[in-house]
Protein backbone atom coordinates (compact mmCIF):
# COMPACT_ATOMS: atom_id res chain seq x y z
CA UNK A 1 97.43 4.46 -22.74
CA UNK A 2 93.95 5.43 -23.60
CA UNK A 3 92.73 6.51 -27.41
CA UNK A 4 89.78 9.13 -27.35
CA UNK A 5 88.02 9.90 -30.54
CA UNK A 6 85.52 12.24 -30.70
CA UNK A 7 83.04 11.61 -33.84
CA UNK A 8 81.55 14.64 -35.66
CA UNK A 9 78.71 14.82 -38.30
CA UNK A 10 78.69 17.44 -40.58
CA UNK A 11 74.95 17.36 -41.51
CA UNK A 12 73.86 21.25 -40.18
CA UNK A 13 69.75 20.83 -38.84
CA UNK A 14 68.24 23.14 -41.91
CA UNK A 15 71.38 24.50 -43.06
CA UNK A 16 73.25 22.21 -45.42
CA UNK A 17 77.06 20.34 -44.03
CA UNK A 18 79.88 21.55 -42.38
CA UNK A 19 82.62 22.54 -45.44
CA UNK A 20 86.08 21.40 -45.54
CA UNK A 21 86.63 25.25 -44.91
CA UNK A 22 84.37 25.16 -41.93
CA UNK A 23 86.06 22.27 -40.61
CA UNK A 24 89.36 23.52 -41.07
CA UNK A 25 88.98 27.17 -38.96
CA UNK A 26 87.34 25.11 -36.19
CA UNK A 27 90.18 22.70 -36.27
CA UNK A 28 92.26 25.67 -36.29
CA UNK A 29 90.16 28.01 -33.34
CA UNK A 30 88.85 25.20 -30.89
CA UNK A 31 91.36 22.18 -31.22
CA UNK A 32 94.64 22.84 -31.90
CA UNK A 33 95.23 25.65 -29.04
CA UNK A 34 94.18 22.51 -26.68
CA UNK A 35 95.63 19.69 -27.75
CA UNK A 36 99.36 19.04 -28.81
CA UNK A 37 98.82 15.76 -31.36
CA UNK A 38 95.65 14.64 -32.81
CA UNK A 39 94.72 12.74 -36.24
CA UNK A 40 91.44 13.61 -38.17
CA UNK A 41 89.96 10.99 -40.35
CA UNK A 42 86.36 11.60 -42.69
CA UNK A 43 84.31 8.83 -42.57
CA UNK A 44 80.63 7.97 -42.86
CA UNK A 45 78.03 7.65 -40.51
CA UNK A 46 74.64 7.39 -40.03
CA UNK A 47 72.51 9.36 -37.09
CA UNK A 48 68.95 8.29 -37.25
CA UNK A 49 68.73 6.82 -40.67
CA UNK A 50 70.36 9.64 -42.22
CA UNK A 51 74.05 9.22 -43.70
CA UNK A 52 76.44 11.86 -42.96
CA UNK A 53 79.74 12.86 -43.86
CA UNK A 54 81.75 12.20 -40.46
CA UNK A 55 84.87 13.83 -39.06
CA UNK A 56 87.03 12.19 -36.69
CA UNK A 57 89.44 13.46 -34.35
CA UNK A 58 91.68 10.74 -32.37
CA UNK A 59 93.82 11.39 -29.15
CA UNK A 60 96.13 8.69 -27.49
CA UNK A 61 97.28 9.80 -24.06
CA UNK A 62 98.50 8.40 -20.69
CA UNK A 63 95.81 7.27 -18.09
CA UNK A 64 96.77 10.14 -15.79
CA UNK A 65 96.64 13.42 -18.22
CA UNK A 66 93.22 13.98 -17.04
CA UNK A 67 93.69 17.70 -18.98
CA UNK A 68 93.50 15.57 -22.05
CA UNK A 69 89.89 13.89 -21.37
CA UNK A 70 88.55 17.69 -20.47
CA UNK A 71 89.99 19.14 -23.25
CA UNK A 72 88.33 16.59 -25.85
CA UNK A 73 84.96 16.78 -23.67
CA UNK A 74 85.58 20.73 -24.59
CA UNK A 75 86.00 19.79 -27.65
CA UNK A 76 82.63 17.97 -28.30
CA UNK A 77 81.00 20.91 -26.86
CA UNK A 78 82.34 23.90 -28.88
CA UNK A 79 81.54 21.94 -32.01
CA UNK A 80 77.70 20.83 -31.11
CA UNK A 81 77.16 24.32 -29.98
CA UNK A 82 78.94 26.01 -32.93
CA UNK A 83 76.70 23.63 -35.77
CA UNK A 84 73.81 22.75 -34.09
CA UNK A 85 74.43 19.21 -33.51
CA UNK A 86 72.27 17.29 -31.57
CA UNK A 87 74.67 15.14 -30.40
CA UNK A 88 78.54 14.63 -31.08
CA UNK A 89 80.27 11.59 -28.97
CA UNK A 90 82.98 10.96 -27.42
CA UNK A 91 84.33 7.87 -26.75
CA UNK A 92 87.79 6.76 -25.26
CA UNK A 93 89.26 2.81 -24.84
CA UNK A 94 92.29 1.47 -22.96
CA UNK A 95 95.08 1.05 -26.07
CA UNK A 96 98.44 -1.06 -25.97
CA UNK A 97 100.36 1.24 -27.77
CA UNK A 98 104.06 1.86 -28.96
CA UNK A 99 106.24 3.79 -31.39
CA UNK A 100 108.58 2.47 -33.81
């Protein structure tokens, strides 16, 4: 199995942080028409020197759902384009999972 998280700031370049409200309708419009299961954690992160609020979104799926790893990658996009972020990354690990 593979886990891909994609990590999101919320700092806006010259226009404040992305709300809880903001966050929700693009959870809402760009992520849950593409992807079946996620979990969003808020964290905090830093991008050069500043700290930001931080929004999480984790995936675990199989090696061969290839739809999955476009669908994050779409992801990543809609939200940099849609707050101006100069960066939002994505990054995905092999995972020994299992459900109990």
């Amino acid at each position: 199995m593979i886990t891909t998280s994609i990590f999101m700031g919320a700092n806006i370049p010259d226009s404040g942080t992305v709300s809880t409200s903001m966050f929700k309708s693009f959870i809402e419009n760009e992520v849950a028409n593409r992807l079946d299961g996620f979990t969003i954690t808020e964290g905090q992160g830093y991008w050069k020197g500043q700290r930001e609020r931080t929004f999480i979104l984790t995936v675990i799926h199989s090696y061969e759902d290839v739809g999955i790893k476009v669908a994050c990658e779409e992801v990543a996009k809609a939200y940099k384009s849609q707050f101006r972020q100069e960066a939002v990354l994505v990054a995905s690990s092999e995972t020994v999972t299992s459900f109990v």
